[in-house]
N, C-alpha and C. Protein backbone atom coordinates (compact mmCIF):
# COMPACT_ATOMS: atom_id res chain seq x y z
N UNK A 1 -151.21 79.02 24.89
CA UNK A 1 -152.43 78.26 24.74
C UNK A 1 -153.65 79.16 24.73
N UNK A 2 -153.53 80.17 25.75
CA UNK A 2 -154.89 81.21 25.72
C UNK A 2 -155.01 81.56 24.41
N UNK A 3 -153.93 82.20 23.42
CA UNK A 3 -154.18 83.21 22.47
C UNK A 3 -154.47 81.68 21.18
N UNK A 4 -154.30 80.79 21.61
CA UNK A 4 -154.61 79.91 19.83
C UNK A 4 -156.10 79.42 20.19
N UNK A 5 -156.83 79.45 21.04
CA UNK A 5 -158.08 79.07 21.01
C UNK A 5 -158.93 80.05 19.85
N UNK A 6 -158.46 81.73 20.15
CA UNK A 6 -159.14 82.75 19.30
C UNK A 6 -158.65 82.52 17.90
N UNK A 7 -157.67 82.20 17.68
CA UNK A 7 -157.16 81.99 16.51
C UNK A 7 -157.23 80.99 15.43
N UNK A 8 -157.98 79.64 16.36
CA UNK A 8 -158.38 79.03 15.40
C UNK A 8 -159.65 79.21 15.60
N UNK A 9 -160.65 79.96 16.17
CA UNK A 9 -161.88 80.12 15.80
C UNK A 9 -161.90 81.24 14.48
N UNK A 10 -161.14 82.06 14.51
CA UNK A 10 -160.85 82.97 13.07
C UNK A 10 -160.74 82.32 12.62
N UNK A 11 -159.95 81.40 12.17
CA UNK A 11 -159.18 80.21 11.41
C UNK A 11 -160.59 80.29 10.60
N UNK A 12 -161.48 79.31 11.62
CA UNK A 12 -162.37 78.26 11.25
C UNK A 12 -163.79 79.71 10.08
N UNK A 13 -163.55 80.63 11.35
CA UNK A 13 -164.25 81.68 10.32
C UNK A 13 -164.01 81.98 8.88
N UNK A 14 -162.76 81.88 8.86
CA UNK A 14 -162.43 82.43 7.31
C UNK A 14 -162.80 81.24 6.58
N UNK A 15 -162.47 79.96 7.03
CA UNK A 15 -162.90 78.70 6.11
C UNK A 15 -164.31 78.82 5.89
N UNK A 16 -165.04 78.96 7.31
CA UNK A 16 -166.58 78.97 6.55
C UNK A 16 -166.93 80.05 5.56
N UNK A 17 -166.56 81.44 6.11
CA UNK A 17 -166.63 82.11 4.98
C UNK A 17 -165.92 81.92 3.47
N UNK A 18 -165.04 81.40 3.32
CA UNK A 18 -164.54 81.19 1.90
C UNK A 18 -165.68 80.10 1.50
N UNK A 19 -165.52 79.17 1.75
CA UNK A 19 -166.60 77.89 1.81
C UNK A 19 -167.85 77.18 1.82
N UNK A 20 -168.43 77.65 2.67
CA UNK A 20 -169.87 77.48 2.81
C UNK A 20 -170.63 77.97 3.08
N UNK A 21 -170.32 79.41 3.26
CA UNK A 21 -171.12 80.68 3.12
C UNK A 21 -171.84 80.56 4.12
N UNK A 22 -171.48 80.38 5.73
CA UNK A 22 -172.57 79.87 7.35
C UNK A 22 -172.51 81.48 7.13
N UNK A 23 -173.16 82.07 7.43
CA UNK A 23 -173.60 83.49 8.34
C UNK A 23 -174.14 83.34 9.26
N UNK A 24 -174.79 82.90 9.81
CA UNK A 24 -175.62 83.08 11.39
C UNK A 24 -174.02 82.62 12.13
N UNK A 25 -173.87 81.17 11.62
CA UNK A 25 -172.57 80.30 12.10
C UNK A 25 -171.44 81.10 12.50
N UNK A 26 -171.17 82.20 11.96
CA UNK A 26 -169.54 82.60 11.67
C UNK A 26 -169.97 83.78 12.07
N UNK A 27 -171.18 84.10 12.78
CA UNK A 27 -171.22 85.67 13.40
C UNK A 27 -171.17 84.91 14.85
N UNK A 28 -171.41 83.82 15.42
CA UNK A 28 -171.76 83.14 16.57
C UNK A 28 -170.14 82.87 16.81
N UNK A 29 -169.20 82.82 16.18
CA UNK A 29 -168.06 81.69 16.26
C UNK A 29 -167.35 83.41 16.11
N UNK A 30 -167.65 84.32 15.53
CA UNK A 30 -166.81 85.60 15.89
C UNK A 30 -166.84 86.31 16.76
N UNK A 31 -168.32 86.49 17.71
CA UNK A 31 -168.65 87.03 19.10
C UNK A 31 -168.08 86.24 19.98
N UNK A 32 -167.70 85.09 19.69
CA UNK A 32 -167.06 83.91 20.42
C UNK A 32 -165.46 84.78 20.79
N UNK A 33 -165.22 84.12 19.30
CA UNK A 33 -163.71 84.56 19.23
C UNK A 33 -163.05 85.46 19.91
N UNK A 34 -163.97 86.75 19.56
CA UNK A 34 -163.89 88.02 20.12
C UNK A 34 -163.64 88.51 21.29
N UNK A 35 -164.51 87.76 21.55
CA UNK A 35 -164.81 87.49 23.36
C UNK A 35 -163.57 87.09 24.23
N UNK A 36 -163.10 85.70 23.72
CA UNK A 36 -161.88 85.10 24.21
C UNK A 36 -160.44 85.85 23.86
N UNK A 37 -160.43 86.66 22.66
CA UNK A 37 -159.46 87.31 22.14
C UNK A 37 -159.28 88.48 23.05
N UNK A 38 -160.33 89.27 23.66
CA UNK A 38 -160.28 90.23 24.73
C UNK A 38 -159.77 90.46 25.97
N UNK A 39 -159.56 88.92 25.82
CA UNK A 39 -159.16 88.35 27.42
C UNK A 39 -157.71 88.34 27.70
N UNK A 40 -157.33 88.47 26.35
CA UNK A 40 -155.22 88.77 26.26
C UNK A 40 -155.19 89.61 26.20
N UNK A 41 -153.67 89.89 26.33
CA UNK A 41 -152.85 91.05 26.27
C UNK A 41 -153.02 91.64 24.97
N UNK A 42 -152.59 90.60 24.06
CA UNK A 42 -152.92 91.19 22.39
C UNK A 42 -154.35 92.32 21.91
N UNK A 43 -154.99 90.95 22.38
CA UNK A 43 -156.58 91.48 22.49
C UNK A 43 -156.57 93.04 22.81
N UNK A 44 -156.66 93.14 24.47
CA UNK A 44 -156.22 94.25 25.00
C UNK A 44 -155.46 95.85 23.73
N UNK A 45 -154.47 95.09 23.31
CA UNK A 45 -153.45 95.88 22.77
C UNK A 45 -154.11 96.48 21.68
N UNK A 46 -154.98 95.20 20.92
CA UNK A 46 -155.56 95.70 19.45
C UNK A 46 -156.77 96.51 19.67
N UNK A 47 -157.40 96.07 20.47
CA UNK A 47 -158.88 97.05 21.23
C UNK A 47 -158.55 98.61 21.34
N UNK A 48 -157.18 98.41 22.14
CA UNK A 48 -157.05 100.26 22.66
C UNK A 48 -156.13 101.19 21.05
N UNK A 49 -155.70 100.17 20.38
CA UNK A 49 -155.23 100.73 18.94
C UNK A 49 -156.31 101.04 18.52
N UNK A 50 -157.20 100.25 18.33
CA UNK A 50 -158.44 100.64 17.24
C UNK A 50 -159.43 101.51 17.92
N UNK A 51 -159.20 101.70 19.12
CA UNK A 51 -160.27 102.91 19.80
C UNK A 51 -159.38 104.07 19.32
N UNK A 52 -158.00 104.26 20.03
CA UNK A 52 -157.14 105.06 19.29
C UNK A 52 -157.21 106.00 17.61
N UNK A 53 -157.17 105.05 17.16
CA UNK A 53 -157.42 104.93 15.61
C UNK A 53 -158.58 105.57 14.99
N UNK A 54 -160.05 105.05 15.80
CA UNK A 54 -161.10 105.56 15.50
C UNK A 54 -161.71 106.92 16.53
N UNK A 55 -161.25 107.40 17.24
CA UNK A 55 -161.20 108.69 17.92
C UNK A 55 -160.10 109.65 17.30
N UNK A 56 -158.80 109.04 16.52
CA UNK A 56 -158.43 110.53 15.97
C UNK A 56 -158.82 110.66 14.38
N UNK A 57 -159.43 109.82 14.25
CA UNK A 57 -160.04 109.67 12.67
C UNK A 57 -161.41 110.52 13.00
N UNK A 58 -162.27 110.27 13.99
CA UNK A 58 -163.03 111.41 14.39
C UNK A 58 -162.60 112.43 14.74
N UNK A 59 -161.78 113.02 15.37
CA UNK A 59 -161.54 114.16 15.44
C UNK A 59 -160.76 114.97 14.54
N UNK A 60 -159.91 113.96 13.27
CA UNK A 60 -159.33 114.99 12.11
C UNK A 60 -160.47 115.33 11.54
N UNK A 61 -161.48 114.66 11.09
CA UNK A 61 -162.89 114.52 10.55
C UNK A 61 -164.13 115.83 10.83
N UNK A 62 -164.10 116.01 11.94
CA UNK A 62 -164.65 116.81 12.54
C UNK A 62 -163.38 118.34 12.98
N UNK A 63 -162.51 118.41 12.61
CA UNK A 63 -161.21 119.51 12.64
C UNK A 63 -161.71 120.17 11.06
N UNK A 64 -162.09 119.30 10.11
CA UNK A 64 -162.32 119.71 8.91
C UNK A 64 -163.52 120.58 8.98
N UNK A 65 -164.36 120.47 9.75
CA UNK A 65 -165.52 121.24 9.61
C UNK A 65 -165.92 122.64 10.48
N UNK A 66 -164.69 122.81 11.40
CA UNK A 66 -164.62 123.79 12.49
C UNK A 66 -163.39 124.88 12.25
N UNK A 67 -163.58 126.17 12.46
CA UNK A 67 -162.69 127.13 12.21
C UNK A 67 -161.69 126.92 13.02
């Protein structure tokens, strides 16, 4: 039950975005999402991948420019 609350607020994001083009709406309903999505394990899981992800992408990045 925790993890489908975030999921249908994505849900509902992608509809407005395909749809009716809300922007203020669907940045409010993704800080939302976000928020509640953080609060799982998943959440958790995908957060420390994508810190992961974006710290060795900085550091191959910056390997390129150092002897």
């Amino acid at each position: 039950m925790v993890i489908a609350v975030p999921l249908l607020l994505l849900a509902l994001i992608v509809y407005l975005c395909r749809h009716h083009r809300h922007k203020p709406s669907t940045a409010l309903l993704g800080c939302l999402a976000g928020v509640l999505l953080a609060g799982t394990a998943i959440g958790a899981g995908l957060a420390n991948g994508a810190a992961d992800l974006i710290t060795s992408g900085f550091s191959a990045l910056g390997s390129l420019f150092t002897d």
